[in-house]
Structures are given as structure tokens and as C-alpha cells.
PDB file of N, CA and C in Angstrom:
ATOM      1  N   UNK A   1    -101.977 201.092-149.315  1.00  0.00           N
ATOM      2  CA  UNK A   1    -101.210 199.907-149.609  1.00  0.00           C
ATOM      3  C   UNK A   1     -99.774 200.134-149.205  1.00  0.00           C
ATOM      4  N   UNK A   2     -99.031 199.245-148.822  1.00  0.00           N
ATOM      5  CA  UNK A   2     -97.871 199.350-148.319  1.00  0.00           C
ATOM      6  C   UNK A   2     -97.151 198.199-149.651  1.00  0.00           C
ATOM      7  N   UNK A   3     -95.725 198.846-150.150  1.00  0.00           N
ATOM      8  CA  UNK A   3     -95.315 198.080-151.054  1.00  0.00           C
ATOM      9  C   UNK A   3     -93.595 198.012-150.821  1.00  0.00           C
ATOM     10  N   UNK A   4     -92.684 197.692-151.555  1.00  0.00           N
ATOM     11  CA  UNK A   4     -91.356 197.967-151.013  1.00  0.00           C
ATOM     12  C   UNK A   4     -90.774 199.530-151.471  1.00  0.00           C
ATOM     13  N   UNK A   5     -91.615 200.196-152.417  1.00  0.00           N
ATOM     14  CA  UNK A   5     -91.286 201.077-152.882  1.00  0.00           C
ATOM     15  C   UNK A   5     -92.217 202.324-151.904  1.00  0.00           C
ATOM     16  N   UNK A   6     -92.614 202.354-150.874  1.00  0.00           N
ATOM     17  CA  UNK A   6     -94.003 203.424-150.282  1.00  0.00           C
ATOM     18  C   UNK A   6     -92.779 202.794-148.682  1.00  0.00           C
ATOM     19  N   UNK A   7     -91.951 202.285-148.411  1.00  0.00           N
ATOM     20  CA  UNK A   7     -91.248 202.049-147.228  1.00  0.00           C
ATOM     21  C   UNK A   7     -92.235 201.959-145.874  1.00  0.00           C
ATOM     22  N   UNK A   8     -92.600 202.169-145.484  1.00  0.00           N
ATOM     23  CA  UNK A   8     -92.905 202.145-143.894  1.00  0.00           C
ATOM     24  C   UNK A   8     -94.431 202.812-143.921  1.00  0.00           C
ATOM     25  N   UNK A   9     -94.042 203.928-144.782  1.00  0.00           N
ATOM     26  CA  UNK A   9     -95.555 205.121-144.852  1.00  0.00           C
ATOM     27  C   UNK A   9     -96.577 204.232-146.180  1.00  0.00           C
ATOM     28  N   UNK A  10     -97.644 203.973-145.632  1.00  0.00           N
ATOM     29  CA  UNK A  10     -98.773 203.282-146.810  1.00  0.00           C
ATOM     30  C   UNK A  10     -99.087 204.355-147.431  1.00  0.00           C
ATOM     31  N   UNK A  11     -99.332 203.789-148.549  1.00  0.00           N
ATOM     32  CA  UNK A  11    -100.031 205.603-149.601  1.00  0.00           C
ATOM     33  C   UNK A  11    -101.227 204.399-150.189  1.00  0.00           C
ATOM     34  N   UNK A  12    -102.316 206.158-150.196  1.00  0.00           N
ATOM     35  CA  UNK A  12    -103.704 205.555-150.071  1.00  0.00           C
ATOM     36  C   UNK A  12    -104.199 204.961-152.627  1.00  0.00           C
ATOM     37  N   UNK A  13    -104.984 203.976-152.107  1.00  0.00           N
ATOM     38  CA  UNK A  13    -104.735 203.875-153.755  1.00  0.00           C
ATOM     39  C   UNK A  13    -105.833 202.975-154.150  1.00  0.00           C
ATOM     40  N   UNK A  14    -106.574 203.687-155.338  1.00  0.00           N
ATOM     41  CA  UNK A  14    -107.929 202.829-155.582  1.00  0.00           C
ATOM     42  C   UNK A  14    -107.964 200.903-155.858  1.00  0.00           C
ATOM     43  N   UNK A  15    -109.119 200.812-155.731  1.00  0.00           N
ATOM     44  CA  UNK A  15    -109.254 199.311-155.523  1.00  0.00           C
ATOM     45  C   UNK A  15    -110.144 198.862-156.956  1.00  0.00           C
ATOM     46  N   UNK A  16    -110.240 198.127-157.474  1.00  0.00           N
ATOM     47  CA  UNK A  16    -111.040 197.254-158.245  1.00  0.00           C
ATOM     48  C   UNK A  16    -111.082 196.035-158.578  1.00  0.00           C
ATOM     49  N   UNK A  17    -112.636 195.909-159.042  1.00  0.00           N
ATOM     50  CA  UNK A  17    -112.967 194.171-158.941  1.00  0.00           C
ATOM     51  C   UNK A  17    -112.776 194.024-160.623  1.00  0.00           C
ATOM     52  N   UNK A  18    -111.725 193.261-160.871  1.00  0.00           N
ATOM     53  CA  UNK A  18    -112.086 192.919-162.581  1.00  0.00           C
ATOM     54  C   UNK A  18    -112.093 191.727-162.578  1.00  0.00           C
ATOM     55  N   UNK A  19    -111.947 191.449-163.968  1.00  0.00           N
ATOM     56  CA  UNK A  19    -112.148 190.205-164.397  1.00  0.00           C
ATOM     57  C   UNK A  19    -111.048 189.996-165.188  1.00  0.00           C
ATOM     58  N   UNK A  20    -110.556 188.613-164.916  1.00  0.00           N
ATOM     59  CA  UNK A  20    -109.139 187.888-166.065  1.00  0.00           C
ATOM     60  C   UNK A  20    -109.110 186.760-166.583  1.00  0.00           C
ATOM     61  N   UNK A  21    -108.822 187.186-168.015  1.00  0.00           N
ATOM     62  CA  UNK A  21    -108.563 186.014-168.771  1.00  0.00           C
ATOM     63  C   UNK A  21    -107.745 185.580-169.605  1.00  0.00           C
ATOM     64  N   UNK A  22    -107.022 184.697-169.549  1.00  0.00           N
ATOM     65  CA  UNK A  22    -106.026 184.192-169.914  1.00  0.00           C
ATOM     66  C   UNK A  22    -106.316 183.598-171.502  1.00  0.00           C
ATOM     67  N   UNK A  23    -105.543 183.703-172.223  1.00  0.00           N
ATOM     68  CA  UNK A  23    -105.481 183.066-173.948  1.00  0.00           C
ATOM     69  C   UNK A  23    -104.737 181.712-173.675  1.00  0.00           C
ATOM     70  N   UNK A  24    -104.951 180.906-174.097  1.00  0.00           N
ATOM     71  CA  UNK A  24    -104.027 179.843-174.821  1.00  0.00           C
ATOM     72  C   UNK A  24    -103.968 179.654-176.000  1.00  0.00           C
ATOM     73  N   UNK A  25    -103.923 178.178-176.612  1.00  0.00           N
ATOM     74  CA  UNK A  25    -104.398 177.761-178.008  1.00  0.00           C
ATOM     75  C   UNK A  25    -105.768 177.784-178.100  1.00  0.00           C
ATOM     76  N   UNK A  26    -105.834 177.191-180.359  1.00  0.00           N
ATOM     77  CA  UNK A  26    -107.457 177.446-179.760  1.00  0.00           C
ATOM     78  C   UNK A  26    -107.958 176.024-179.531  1.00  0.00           C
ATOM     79  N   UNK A  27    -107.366 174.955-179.234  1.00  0.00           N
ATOM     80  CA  UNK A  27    -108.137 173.586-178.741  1.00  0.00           C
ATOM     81  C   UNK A  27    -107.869 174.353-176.736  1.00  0.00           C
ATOM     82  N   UNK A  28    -107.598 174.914-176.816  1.00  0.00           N
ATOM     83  CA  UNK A  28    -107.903 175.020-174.696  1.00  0.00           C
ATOM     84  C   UNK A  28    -108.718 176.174-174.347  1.00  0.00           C
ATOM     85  N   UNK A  29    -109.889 175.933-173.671  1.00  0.00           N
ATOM     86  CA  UNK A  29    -109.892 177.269-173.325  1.00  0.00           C
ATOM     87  C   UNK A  29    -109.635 178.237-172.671  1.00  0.00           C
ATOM     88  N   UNK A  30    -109.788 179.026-172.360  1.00  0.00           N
ATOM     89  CA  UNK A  30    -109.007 180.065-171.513  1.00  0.00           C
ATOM     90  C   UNK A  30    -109.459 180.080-169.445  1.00  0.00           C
ATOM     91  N   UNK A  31    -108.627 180.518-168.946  1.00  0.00           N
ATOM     92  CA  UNK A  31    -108.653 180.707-168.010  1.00  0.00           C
ATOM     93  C   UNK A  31    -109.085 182.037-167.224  1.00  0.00           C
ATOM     94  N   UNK A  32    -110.393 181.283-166.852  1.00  0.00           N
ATOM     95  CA  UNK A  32    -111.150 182.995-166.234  1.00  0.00           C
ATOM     96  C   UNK A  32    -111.096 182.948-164.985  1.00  0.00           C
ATOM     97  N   UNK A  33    -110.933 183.876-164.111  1.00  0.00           N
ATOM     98  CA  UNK A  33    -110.525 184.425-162.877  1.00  0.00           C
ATOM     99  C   UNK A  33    -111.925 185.933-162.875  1.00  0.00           C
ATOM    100  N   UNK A  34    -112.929 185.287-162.446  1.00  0.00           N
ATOM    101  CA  UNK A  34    -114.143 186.344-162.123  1.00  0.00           C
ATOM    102  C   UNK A  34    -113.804 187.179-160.831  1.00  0.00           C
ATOM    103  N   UNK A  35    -113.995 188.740-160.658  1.00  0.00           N
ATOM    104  CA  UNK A  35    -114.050 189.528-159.702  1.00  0.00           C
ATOM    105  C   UNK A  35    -112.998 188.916-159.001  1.00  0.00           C
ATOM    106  N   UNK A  36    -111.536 189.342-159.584  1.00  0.00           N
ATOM    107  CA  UNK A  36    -110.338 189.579-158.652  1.00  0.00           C
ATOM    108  C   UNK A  36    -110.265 191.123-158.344  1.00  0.00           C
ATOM    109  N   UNK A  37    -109.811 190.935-156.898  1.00  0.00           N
ATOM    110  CA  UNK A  37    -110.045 192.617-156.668  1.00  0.00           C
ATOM    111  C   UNK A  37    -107.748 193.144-157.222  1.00  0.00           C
ATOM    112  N   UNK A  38    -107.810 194.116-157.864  1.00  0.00           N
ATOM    113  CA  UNK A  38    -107.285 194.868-158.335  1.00  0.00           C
ATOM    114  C   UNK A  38    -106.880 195.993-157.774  1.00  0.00           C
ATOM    115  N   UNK A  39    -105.504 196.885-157.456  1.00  0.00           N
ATOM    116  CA  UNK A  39    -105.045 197.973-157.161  1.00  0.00           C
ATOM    117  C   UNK A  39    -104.373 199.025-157.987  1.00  0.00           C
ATOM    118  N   UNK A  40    -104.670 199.773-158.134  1.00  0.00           N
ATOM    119  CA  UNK A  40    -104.136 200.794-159.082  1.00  0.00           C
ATOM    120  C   UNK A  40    -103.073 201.061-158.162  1.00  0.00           C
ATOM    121  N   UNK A  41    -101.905 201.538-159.053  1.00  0.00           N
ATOM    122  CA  UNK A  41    -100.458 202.093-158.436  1.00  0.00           C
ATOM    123  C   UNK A  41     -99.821 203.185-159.747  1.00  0.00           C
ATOM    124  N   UNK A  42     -99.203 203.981-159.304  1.00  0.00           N
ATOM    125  CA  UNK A  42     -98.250 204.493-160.113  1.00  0.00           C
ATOM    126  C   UNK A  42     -96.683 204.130-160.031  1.00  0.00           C
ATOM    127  N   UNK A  43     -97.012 204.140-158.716  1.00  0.00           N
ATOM    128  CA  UNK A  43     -95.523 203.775-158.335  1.00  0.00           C
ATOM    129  C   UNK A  43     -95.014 202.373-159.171  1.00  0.00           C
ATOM    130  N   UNK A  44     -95.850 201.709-159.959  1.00  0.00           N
ATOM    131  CA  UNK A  44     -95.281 200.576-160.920  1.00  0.00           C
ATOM    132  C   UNK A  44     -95.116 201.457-162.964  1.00  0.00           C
ATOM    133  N   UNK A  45     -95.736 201.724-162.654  1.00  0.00           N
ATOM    134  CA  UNK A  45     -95.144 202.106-163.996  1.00  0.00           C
ATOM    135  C   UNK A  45     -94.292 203.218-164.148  1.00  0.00           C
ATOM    136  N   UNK A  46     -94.088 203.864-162.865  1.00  0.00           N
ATOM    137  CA  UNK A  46     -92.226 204.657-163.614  1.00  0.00           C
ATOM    138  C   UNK A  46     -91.781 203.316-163.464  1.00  0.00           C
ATOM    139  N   UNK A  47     -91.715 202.352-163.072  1.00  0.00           N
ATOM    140  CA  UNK A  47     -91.032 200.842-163.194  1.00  0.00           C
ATOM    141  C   UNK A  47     -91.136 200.405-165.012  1.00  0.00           C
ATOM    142  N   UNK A  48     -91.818 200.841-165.432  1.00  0.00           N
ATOM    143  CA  UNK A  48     -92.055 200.134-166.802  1.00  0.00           C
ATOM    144  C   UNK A  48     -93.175 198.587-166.611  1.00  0.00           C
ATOM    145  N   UNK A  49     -93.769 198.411-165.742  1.00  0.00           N
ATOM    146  CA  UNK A  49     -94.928 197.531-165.011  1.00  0.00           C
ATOM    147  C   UNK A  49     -96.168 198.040-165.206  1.00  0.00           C
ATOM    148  N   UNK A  50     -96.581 197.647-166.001  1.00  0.00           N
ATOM    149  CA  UNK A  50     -98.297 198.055-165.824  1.00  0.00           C
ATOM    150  C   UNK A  50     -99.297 196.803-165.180  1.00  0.00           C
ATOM    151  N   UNK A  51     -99.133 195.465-165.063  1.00  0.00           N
ATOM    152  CA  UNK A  51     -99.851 195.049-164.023  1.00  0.00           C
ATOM    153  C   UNK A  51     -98.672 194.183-163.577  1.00  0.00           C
ATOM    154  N   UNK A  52     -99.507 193.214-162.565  1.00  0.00           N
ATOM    155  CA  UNK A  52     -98.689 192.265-161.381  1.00  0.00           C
ATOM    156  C   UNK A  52     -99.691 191.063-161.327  1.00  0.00           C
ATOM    157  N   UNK A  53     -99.178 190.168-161.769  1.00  0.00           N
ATOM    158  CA  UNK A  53    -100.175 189.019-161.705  1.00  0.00           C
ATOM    159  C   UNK A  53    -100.239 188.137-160.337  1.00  0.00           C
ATOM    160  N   UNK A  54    -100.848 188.134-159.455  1.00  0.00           N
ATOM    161  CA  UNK A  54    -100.185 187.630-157.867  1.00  0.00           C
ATOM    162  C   UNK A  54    -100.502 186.066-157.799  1.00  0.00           C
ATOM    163  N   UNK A  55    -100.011 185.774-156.422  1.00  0.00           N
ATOM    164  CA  UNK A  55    -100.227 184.171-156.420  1.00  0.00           C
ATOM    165  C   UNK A  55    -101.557 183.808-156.216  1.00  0.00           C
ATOM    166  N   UNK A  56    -102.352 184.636-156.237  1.00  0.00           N
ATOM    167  CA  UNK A  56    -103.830 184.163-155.975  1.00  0.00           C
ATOM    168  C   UNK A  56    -104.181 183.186-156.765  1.00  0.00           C
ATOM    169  N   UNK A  57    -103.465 184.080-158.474  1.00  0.00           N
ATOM    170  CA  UNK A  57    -103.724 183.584-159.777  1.00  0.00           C
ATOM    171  C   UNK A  57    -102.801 182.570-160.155  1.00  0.00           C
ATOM    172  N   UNK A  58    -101.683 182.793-159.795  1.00  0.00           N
ATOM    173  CA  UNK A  58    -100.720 181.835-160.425  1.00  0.00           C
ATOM    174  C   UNK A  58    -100.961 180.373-159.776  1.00  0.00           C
ATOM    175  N   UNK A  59    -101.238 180.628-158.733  1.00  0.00           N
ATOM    176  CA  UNK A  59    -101.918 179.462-157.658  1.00  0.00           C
ATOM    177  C   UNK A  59    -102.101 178.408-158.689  1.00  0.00           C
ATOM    178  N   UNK A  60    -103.339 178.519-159.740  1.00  0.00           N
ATOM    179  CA  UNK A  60    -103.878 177.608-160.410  1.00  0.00           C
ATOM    180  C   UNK A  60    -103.370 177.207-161.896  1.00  0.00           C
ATOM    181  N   UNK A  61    -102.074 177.795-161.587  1.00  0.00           N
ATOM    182  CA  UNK A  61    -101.155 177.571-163.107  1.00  0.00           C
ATOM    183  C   UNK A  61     -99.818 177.457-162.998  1.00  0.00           C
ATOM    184  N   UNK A  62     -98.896 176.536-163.401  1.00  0.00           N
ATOM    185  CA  UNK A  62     -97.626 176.384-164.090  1.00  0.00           C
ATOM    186  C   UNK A  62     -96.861 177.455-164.203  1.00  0.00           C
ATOM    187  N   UNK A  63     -95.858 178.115-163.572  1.00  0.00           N
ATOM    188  CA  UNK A  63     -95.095 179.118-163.955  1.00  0.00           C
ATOM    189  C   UNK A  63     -93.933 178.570-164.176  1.00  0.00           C
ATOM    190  N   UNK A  64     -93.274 178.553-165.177  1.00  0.00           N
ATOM    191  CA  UNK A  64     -92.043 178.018-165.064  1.00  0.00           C
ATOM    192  C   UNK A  64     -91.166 179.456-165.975  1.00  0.00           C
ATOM    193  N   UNK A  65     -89.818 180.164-165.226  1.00  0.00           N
ATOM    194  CA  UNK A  65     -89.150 181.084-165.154  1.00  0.00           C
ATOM    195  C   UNK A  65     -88.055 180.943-165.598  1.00  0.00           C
ATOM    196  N   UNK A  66     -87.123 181.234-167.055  1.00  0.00           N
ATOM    197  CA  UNK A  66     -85.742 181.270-166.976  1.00  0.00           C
ATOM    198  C   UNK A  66     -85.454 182.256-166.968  1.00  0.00           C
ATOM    199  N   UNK A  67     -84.794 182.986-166.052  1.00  0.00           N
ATOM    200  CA  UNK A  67     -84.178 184.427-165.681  1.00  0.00           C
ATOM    201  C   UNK A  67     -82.809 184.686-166.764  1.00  0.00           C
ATOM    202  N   UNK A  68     -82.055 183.571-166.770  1.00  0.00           N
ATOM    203  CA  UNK A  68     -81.273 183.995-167.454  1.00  0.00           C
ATOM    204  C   UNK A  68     -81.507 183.868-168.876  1.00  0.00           C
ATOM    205  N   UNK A  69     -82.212 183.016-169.947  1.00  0.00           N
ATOM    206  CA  UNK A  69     -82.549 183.230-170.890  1.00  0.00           C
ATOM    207  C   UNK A  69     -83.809 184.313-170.966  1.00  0.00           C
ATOM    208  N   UNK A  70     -84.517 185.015-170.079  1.00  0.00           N
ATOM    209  CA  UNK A  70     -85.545 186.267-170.180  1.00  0.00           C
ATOM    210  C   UNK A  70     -86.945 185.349-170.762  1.00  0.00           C
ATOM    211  N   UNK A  71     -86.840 184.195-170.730  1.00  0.00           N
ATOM    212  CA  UNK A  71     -88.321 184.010-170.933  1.00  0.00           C
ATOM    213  C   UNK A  71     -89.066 183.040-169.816  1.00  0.00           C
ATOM    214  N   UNK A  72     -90.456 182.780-170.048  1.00  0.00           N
ATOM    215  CA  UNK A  72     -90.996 182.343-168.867  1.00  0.00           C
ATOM    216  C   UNK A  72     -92.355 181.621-169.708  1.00  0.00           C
ATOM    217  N   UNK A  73     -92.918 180.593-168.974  1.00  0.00           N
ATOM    218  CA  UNK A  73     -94.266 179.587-169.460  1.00  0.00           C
ATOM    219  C   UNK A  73     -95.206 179.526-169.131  1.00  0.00           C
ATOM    220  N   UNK A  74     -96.396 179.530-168.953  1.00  0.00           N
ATOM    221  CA  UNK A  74     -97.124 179.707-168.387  1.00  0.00           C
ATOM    222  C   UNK A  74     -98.551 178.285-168.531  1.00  0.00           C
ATOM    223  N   UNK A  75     -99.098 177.344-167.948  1.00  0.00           N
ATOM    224  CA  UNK A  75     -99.827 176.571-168.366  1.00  0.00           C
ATOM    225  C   UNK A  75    -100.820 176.072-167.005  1.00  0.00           C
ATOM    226  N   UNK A  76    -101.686 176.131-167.895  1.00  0.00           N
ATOM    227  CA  UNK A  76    -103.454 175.783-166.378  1.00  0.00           C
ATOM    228  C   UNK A  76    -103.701 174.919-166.916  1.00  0.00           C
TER     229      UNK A  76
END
């Protein structure tokens, strides 16, 4: 995988198919995302990052971001 942190040289890094699901309230139900394929990294958690949710997923949901107040929304 090539990332901004691996520069130019790709470093090699396992793959997996999981599965995701999203919580809401309990009148909605949740949002499942069957066999998204998945990359393990280290190089994200000396970041303090343990996953990365990509646009594959966000694709089908509402992100709305305030950077400067630190919070963010999320709705499918």
C-alpha cells in the first residue's frame, strides 16, 4: 500500500474482508456494509488512528464536519 506516510516506497500489508455496522437510534436500523475489504497498517496508530472509514462508505451517508468546534454527524 502506498500512503502519505510510506512516501514513494509501498510497504507490503495484510488485507481483509469484514463486515460494518453502523448504530443509530433504536427506531432506525443500522447500516450494514457486507465484505468491505480492509487494510491493516501500523503506520496509523503511532497516529493515535485505529481505523479509517473511506468514501466507499461514507458514499451512502451524511457527513457533516465542524473542525473548529471538534465534532462531526453522521446520518444514512
Amino acid at each position: 500500500m502506498n500512503s502519505p506516510t510510506t512516501g514513494q516506497q509501498p510497504v507490503v500489508a495484510d488485507t481483509y474482508d469484514v463486515s460494518l455496522t453502523i448504530y443509530a437510534t433504536a427506531n432506525q436500523p443500522p447500516l450494514i456494509h457486507h465484505t468491505v475489504p480492509a487494510v491493516a497498517s501500523e503506520l496509523l496508530a503511532a497516529q493515535g488512528i485505529h481505523a479509517l472509514i473511506g468514501r466507499d462508505i461514507l458514499r451512502s451517508c451524511l457527513l457533516m464536519y465542524d473542525g473548529m468546534g471538534g465534532l462531526f454527524s453522521l446520518a444514512y
